[in-house]
N, C-alpha and C. Protein backbone atom coordinates (compact mmCIF):
# COMPACT_ATOMS: atom_id res chain seq x y z
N UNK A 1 0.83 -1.20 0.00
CA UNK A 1 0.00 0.00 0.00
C UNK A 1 0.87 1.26 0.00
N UNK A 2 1.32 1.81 0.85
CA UNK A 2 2.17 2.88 1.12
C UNK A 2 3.55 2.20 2.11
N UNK A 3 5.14 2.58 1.78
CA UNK A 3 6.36 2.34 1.92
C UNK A 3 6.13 2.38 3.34
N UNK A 4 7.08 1.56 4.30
CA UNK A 4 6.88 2.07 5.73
C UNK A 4 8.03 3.20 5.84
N UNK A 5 8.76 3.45 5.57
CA UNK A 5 9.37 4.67 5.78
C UNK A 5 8.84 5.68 5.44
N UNK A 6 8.83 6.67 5.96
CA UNK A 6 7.99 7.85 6.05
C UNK A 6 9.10 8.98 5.42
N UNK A 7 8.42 9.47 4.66
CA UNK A 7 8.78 10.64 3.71
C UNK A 7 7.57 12.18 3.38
N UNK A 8 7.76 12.92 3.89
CA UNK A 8 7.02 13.70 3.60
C UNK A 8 5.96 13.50 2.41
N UNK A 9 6.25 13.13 0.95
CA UNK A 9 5.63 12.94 -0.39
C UNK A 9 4.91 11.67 0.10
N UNK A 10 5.47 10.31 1.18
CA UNK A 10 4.38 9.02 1.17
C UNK A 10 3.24 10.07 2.37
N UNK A 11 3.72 10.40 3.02
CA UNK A 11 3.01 11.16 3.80
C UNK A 11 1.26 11.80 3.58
N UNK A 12 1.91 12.52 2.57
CA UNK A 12 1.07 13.82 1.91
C UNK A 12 -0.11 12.58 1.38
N UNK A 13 0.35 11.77 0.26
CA UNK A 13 -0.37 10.78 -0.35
C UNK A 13 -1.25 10.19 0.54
N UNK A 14 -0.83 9.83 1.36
CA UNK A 14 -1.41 8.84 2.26
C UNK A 14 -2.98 9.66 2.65
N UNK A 15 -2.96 10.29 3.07
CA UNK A 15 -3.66 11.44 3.52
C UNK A 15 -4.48 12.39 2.61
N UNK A 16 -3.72 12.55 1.28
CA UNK A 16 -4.99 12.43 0.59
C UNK A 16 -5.92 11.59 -0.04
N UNK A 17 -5.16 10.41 0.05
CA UNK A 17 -5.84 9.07 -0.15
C UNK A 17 -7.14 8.52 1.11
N UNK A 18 -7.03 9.66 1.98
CA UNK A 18 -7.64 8.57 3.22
C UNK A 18 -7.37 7.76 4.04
N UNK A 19 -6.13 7.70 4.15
CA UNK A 19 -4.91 6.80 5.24
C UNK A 19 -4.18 7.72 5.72
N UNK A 20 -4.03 6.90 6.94
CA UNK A 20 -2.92 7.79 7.39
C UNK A 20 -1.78 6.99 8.72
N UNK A 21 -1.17 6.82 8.96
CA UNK A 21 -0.17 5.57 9.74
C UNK A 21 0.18 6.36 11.22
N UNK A 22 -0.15 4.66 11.54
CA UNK A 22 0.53 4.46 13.39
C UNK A 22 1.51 3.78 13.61
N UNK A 23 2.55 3.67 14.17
CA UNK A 23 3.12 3.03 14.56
C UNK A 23 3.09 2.07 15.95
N UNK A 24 3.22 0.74 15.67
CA UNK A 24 3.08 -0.73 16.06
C UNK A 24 3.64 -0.22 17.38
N UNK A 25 3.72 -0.15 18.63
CA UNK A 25 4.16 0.28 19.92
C UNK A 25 4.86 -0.29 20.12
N UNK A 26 4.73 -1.89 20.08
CA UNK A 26 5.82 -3.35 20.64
C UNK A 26 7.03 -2.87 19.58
N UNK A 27 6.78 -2.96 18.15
CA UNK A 27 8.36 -3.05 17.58
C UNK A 27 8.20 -1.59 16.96
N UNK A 28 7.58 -0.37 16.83
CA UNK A 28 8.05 0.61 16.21
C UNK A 28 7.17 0.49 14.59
N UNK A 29 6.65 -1.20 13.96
CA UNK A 29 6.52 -0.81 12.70
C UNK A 29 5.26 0.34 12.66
N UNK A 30 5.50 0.60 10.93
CA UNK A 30 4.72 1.70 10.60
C UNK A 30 3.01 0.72 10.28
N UNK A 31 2.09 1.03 10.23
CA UNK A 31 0.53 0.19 9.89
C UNK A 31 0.03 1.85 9.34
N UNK A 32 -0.81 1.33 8.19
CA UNK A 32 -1.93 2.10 7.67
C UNK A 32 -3.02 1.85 8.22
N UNK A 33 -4.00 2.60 8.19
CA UNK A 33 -5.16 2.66 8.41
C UNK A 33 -6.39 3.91 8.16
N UNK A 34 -7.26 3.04 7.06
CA UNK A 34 -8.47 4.24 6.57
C UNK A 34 -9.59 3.54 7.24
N UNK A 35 -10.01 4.14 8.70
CA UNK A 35 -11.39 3.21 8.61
C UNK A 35 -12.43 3.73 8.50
N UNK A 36 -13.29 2.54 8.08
CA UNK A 36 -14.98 2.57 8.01
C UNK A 36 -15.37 2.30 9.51
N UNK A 37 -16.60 3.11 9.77
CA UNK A 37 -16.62 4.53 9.75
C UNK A 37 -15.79 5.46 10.21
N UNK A 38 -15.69 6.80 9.82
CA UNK A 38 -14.55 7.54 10.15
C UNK A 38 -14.94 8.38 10.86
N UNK A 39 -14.11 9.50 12.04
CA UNK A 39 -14.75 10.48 12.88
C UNK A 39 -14.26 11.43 12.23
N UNK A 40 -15.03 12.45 12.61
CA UNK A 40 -14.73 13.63 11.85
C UNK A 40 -15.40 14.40 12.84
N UNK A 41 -14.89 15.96 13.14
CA UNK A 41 -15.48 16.97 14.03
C UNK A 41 -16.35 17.78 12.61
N UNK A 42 -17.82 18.06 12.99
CA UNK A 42 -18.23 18.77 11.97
C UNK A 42 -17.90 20.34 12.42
N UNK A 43 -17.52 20.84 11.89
CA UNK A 43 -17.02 22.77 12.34
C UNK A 43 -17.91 23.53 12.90
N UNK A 44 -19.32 23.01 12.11
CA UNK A 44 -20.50 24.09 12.85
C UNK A 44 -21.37 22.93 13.94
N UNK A 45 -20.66 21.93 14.74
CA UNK A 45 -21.07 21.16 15.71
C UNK A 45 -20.19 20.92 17.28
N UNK A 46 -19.08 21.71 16.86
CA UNK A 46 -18.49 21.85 18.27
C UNK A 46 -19.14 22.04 19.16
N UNK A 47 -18.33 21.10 20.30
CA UNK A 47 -19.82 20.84 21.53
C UNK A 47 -18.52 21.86 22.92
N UNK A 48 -19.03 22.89 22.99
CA UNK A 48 -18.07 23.60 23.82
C UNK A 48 -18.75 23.63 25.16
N UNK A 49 -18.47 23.08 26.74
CA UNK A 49 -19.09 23.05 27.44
C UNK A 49 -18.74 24.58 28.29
N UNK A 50 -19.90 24.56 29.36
CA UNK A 50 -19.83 25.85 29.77
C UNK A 50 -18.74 26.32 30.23
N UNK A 51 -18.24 25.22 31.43
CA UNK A 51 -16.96 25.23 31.97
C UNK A 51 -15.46 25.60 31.29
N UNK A 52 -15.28 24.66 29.52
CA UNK A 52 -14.69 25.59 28.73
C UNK A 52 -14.71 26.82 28.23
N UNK A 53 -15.84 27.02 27.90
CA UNK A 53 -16.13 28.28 27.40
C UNK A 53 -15.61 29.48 28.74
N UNK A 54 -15.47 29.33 30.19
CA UNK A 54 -15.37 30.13 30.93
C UNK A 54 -13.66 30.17 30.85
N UNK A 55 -13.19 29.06 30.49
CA UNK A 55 -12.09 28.58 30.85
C UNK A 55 -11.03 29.77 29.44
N UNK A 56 -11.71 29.44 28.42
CA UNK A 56 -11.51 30.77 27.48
C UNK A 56 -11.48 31.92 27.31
N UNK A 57 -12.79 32.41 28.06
CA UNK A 57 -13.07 33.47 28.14
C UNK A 57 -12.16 34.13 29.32
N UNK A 58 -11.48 33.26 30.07
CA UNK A 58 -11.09 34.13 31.22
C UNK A 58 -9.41 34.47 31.20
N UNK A 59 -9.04 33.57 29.59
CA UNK A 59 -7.39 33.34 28.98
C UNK A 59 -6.51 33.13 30.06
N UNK A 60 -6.95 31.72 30.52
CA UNK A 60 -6.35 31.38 31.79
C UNK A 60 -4.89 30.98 30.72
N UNK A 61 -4.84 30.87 29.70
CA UNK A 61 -3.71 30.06 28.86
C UNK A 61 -3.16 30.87 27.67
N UNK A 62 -2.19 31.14 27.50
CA UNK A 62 -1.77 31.67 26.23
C UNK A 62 -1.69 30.95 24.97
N UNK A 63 -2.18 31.23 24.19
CA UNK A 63 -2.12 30.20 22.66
C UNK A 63 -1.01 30.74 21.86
N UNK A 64 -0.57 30.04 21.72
CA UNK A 64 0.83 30.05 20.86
C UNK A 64 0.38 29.41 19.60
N UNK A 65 0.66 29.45 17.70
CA UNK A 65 0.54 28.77 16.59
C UNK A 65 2.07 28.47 16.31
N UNK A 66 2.28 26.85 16.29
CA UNK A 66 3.94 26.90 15.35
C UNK A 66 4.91 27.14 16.18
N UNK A 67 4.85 27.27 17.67
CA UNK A 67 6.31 27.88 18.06
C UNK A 67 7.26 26.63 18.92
N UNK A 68 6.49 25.08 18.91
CA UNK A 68 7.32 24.55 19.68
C UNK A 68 6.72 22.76 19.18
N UNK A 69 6.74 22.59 17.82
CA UNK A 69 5.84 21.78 16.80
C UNK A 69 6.61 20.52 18.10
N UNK A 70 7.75 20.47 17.61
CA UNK A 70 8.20 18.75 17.77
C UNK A 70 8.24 18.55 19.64
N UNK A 71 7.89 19.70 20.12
CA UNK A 71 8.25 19.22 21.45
C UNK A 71 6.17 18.82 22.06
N UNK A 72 5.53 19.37 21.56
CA UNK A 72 4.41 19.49 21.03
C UNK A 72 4.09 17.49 20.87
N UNK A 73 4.53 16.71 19.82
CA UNK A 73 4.61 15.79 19.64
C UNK A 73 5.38 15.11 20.83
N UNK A 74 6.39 15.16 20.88
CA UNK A 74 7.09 14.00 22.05
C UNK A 74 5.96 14.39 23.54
N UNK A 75 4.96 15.35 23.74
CA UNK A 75 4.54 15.51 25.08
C UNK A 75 2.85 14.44 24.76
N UNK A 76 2.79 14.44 23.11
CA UNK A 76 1.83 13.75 23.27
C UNK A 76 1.72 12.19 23.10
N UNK A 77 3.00 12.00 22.95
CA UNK A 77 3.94 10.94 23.05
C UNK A 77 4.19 10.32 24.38
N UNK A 78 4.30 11.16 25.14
CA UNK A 78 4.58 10.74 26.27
C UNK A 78 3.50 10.47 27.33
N UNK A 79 2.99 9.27 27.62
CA UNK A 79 1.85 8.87 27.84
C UNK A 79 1.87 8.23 29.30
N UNK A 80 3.11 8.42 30.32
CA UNK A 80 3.17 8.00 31.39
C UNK A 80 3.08 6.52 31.50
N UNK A 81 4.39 6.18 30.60
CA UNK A 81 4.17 4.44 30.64
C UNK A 81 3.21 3.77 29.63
N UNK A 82 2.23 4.82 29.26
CA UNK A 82 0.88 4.02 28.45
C UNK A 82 1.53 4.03 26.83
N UNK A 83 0.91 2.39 26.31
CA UNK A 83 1.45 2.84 24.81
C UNK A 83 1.13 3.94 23.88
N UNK A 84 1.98 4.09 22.97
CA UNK A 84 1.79 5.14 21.83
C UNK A 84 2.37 4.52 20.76
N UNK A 85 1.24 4.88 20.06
CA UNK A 85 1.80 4.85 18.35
C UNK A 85 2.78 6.11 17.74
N UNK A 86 3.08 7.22 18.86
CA UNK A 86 3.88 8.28 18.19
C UNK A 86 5.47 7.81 18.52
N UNK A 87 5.64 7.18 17.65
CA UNK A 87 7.07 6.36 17.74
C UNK A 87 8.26 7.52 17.30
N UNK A 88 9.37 7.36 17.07
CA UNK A 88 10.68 8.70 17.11
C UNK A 88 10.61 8.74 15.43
N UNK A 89 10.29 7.37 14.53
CA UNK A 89 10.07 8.26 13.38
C UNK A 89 8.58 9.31 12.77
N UNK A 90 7.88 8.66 13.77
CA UNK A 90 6.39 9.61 13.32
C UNK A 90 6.84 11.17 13.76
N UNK A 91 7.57 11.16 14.61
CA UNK A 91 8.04 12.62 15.01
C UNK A 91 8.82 13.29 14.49
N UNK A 92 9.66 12.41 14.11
CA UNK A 92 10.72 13.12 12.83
C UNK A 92 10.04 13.41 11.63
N UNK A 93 9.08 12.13 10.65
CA UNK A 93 8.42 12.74 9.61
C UNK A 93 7.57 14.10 9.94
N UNK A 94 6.35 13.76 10.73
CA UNK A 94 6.22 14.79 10.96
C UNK A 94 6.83 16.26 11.27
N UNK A 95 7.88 16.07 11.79
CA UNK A 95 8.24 17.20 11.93
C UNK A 95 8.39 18.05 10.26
N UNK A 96 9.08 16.83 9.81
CA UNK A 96 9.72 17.59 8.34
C UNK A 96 8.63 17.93 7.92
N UNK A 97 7.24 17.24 8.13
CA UNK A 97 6.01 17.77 7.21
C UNK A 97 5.73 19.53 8.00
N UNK A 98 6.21 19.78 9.13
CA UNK A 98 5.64 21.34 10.04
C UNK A 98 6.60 21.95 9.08
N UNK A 99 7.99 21.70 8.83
CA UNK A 99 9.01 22.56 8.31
C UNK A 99 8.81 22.74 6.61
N UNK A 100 7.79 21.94 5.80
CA UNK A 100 7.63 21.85 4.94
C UNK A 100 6.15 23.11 5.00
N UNK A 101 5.97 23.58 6.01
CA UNK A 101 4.48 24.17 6.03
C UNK A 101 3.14 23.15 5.85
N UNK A 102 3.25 21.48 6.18
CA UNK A 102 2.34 21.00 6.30
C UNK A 102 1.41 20.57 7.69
N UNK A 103 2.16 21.14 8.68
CA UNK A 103 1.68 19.81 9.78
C UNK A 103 1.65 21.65 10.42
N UNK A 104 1.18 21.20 11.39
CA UNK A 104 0.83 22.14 12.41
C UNK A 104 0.09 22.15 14.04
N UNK A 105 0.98 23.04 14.97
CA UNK A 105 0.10 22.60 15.97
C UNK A 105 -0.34 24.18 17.01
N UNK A 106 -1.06 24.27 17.89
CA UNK A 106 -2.00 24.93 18.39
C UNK A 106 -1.51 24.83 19.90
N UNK A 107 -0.67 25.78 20.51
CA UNK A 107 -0.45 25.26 22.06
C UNK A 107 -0.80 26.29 23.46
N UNK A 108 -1.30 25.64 24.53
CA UNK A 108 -0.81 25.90 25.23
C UNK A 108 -0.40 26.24 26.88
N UNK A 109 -0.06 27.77 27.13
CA UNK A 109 1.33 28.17 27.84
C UNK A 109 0.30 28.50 29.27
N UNK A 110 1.37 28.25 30.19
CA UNK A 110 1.06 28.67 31.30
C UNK A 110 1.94 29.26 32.14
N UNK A 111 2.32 29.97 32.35
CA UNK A 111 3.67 30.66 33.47
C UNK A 111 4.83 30.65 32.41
N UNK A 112 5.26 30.82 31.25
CA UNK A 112 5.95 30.51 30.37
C UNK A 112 6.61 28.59 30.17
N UNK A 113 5.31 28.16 30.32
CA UNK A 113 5.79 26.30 30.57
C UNK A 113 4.74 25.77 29.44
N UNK A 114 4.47 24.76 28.49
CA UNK A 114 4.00 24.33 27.25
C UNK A 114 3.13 23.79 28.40
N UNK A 115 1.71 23.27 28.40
CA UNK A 115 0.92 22.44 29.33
C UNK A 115 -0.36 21.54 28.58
N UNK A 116 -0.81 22.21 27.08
CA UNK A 116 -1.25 21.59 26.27
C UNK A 116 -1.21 22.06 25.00
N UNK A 117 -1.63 21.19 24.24
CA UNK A 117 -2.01 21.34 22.43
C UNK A 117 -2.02 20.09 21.88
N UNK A 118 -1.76 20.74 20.64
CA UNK A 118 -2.49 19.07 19.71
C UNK A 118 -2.07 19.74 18.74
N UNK A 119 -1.64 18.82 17.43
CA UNK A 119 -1.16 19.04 16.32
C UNK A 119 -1.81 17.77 15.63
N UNK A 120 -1.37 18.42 13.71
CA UNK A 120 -2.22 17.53 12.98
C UNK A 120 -1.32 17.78 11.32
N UNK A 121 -2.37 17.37 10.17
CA UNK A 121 -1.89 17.11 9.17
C UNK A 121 -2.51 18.56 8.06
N UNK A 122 -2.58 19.42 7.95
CA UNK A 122 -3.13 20.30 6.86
C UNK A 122 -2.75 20.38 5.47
N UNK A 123 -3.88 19.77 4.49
CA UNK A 123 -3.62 20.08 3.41
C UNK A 123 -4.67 20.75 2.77
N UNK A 124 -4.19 21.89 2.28
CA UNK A 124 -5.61 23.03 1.29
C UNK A 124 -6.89 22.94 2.44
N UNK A 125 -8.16 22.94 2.76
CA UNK A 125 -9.12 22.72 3.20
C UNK A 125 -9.23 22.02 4.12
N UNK A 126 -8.59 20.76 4.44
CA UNK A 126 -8.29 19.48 5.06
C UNK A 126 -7.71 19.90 6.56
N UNK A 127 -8.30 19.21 7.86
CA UNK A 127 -6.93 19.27 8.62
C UNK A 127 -7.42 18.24 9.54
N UNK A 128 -6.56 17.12 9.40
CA UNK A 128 -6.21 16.10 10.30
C UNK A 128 -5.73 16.08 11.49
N UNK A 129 -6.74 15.85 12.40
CA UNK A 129 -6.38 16.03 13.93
C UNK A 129 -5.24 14.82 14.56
N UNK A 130 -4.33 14.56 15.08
CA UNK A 130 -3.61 13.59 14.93
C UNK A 130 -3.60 13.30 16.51
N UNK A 131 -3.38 14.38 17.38
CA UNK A 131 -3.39 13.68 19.07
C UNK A 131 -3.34 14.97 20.07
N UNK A 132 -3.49 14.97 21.00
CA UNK A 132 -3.24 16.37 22.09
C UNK A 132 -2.52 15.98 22.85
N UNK A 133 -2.07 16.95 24.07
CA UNK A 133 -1.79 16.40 25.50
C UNK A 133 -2.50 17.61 26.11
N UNK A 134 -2.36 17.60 27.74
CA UNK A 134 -2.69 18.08 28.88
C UNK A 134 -1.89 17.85 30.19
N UNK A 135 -1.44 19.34 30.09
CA UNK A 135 -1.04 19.06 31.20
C UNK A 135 -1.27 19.90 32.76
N UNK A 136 -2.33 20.66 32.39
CA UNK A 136 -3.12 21.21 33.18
C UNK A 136 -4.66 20.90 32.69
N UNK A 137 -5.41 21.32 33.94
CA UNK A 137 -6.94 21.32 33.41
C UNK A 137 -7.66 22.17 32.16
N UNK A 138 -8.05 21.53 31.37
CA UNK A 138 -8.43 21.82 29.96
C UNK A 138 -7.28 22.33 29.30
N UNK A 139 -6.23 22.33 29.13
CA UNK A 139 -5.60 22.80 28.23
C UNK A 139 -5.29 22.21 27.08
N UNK A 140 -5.33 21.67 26.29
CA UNK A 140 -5.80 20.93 25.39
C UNK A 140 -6.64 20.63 24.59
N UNK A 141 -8.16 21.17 25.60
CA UNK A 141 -9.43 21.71 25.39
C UNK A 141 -9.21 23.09 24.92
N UNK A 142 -8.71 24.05 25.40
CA UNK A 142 -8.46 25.21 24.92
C UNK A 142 -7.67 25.40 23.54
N UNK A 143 -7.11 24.66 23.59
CA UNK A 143 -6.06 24.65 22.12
C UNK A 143 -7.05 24.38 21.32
N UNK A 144 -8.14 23.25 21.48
CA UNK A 144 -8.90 22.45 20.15
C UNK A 144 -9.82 23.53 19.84
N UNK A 145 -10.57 24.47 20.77
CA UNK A 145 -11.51 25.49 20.72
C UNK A 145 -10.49 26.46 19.99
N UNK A 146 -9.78 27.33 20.52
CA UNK A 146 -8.79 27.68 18.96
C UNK A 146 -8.64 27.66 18.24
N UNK A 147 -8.22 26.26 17.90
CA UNK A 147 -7.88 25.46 16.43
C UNK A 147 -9.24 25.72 16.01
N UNK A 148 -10.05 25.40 16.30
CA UNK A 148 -11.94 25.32 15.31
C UNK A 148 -12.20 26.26 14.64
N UNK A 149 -12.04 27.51 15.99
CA UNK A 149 -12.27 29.01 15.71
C UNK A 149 -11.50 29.54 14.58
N UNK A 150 -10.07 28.98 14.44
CA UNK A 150 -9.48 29.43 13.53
C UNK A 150 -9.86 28.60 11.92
N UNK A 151 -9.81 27.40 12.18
CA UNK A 151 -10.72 27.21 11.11
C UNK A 151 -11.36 27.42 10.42
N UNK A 152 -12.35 27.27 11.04
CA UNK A 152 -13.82 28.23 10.50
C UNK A 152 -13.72 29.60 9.83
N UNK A 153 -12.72 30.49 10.67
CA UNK A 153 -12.33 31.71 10.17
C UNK A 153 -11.88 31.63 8.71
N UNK A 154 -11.04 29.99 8.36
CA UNK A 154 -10.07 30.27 7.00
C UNK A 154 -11.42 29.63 6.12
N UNK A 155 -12.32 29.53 6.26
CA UNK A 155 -13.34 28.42 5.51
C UNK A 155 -12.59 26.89 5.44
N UNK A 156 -12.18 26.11 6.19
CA UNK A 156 -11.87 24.87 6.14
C UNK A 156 -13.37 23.91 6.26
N UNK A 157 -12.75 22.78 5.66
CA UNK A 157 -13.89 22.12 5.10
C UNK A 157 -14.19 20.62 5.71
N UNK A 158 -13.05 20.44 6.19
CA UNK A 158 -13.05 18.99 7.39
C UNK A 158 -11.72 19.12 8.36
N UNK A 159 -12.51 18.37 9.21
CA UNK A 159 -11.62 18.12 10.44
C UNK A 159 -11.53 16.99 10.69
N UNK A 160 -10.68 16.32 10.32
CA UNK A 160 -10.90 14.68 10.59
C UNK A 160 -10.40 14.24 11.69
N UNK A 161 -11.24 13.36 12.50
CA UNK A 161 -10.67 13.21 13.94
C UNK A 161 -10.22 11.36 14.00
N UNK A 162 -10.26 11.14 12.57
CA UNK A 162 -9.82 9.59 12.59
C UNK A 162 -10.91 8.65 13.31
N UNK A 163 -10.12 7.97 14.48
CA UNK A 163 -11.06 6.88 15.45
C UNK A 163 -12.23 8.11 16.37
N UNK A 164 -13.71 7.93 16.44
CA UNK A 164 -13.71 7.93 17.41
C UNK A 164 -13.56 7.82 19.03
N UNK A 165 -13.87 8.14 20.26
CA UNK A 165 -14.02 8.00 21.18
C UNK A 165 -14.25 8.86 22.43
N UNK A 166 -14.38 8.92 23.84
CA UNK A 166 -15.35 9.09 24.24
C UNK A 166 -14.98 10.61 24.36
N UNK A 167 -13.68 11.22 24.75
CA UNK A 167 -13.12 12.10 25.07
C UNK A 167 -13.42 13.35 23.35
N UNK A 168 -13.20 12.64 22.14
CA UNK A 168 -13.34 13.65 20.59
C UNK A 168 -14.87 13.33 20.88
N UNK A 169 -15.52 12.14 21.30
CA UNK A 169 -16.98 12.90 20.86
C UNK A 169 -18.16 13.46 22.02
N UNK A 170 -17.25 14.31 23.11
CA UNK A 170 -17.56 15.06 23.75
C UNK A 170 -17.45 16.38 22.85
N UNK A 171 -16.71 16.48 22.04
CA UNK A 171 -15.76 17.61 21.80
C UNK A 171 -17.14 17.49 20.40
N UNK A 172 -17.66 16.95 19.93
CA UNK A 172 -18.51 17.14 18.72
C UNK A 172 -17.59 15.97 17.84
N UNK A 173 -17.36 14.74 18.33
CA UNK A 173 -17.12 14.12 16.68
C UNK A 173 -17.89 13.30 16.59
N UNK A 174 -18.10 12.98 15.46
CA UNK A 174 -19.12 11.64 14.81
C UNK A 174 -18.57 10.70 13.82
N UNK A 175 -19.31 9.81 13.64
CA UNK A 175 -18.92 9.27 12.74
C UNK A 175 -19.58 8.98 11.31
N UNK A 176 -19.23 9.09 10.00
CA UNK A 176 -19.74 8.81 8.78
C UNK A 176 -18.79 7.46 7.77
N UNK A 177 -19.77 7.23 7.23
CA UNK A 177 -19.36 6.26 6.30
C UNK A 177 -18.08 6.84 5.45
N UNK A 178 -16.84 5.49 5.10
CA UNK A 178 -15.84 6.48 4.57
C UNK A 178 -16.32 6.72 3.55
N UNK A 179 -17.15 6.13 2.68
CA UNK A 179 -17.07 6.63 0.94
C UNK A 179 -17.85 8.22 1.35
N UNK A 180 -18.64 8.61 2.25
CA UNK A 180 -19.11 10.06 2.36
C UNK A 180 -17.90 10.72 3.24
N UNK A 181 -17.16 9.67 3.91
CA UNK A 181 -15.79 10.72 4.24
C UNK A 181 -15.02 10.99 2.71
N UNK A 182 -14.48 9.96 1.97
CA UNK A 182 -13.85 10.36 0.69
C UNK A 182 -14.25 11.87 0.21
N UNK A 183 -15.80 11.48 -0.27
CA UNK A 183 -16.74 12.91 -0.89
C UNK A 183 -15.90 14.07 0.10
N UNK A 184 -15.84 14.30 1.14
CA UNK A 184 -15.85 15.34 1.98
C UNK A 184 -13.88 15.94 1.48
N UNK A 185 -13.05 14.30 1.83
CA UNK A 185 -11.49 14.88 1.90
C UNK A 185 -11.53 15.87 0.58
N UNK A 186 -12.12 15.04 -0.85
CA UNK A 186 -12.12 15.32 -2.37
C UNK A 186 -12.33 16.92 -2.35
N UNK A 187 -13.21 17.30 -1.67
CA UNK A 187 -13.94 18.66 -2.01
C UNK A 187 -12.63 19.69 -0.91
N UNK A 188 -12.69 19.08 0.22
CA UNK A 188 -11.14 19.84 1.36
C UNK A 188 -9.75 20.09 0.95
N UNK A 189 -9.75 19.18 -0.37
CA UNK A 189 -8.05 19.19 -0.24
C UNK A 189 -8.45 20.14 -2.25
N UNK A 190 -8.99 19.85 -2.22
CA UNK A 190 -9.34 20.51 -3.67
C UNK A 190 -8.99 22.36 -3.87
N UNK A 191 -9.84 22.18 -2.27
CA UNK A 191 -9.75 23.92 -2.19
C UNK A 191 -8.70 24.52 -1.38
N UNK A 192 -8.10 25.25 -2.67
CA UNK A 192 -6.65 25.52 -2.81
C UNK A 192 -6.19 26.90 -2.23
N UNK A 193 -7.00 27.51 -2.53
CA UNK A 193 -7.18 29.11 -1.89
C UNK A 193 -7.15 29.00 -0.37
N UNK A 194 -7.71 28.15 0.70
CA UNK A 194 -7.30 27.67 2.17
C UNK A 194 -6.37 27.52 2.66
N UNK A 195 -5.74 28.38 3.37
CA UNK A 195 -4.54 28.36 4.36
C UNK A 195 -4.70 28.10 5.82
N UNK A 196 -4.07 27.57 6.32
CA UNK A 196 -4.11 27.71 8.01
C UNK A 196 -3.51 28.81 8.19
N UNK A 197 -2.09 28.94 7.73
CA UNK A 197 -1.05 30.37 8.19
C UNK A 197 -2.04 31.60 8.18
């Protein structure tokens, strides 16, 4: 299907194809995976609870865009013993995909210390949610309310949140059939005029 070495160009493909890779925790390998059904955050369904919304409004957190991508990744990597699929090459490709202007992440700050965000995959319209951390209360939550807002602002057209579960579909994700996920990436990555920057 797609090379297990990761290259920015298998990368990109993968992802506009509808795949996109984890890495095997026990040995490191790379695995694809497009599944039926797929989650996706719809943009005008964000489920923002009150408690966030106060938590925003009161900028208990500074949001930072882009200023600390790969450390960003190893924190969501770092799972306190628990496995992860963000293995040292998903962090390296990725990275090259942030330095390439593809990947991007949303963070943040507290006392000048990183405490949450989440980063993902952006192409044209498209943006692939890939993982968060937290390391204070809601912060992570605050980054994703960000990220939406800013979204929405650029006209983006999906948010793909991959697997469901219980924590993304608090947050508004659902799930749809992939061939109506396909329809959706086709029309996201199409539209070319969409920037995150």
């Amino acid at each position: 299907m797609f090379p297990n070495h990761l290259t920015p160009e298998v990368l990109l493909n993968a992802y506009m194809t509808g795949y996109f890779p984890m890495a095997d925790s026990a040995v490191g390998s790379i695995e694809w995976y497009s599944p039926d059904p797929r989650a996706v955050i719809p943009l005008d369904g964000v489920k923002i609870s009150k408690s966030l919304r106060k938590a925003v409004e009161k900028e208990i957190y500074e949001i930072r865009i882009d200023t600390s991508f790969e450390n960003v990744m190893t924190m969501c990597a770092n799972r306190n013993g628990e496995e992860t699929w963000i293995s040292k090459e998903i962090i390296e490709s990725f990275t090259q995909l942030h330095h390439q202007g593809y990947a991007h992440c949303v963070e943040s700050w507290f006392e000048g210390e990183l405490v949450g965000g989440l980063y993902g995959v952006c192409i044209n319209g498209a943006y692939f949610g890939e993982s968060m951390f937290s390391r204070r209360t809601d912060a992570s939550k605050v980054a994703f309310v960000h990220l939406t807002n800013r979204l929405r602002e650029r006209g983006f057209l999906l948010l793909d949140s991959q697997f469901i579960n219980p924590h993304m579909e608090s947050l508004g994700a659902i799930e749809i059939p992939r061939v109506q996920y396909l329809e959706q990436l086709l029309a996201a990555i199409s539209s070319t005029t969409i920037t995150f920057k």
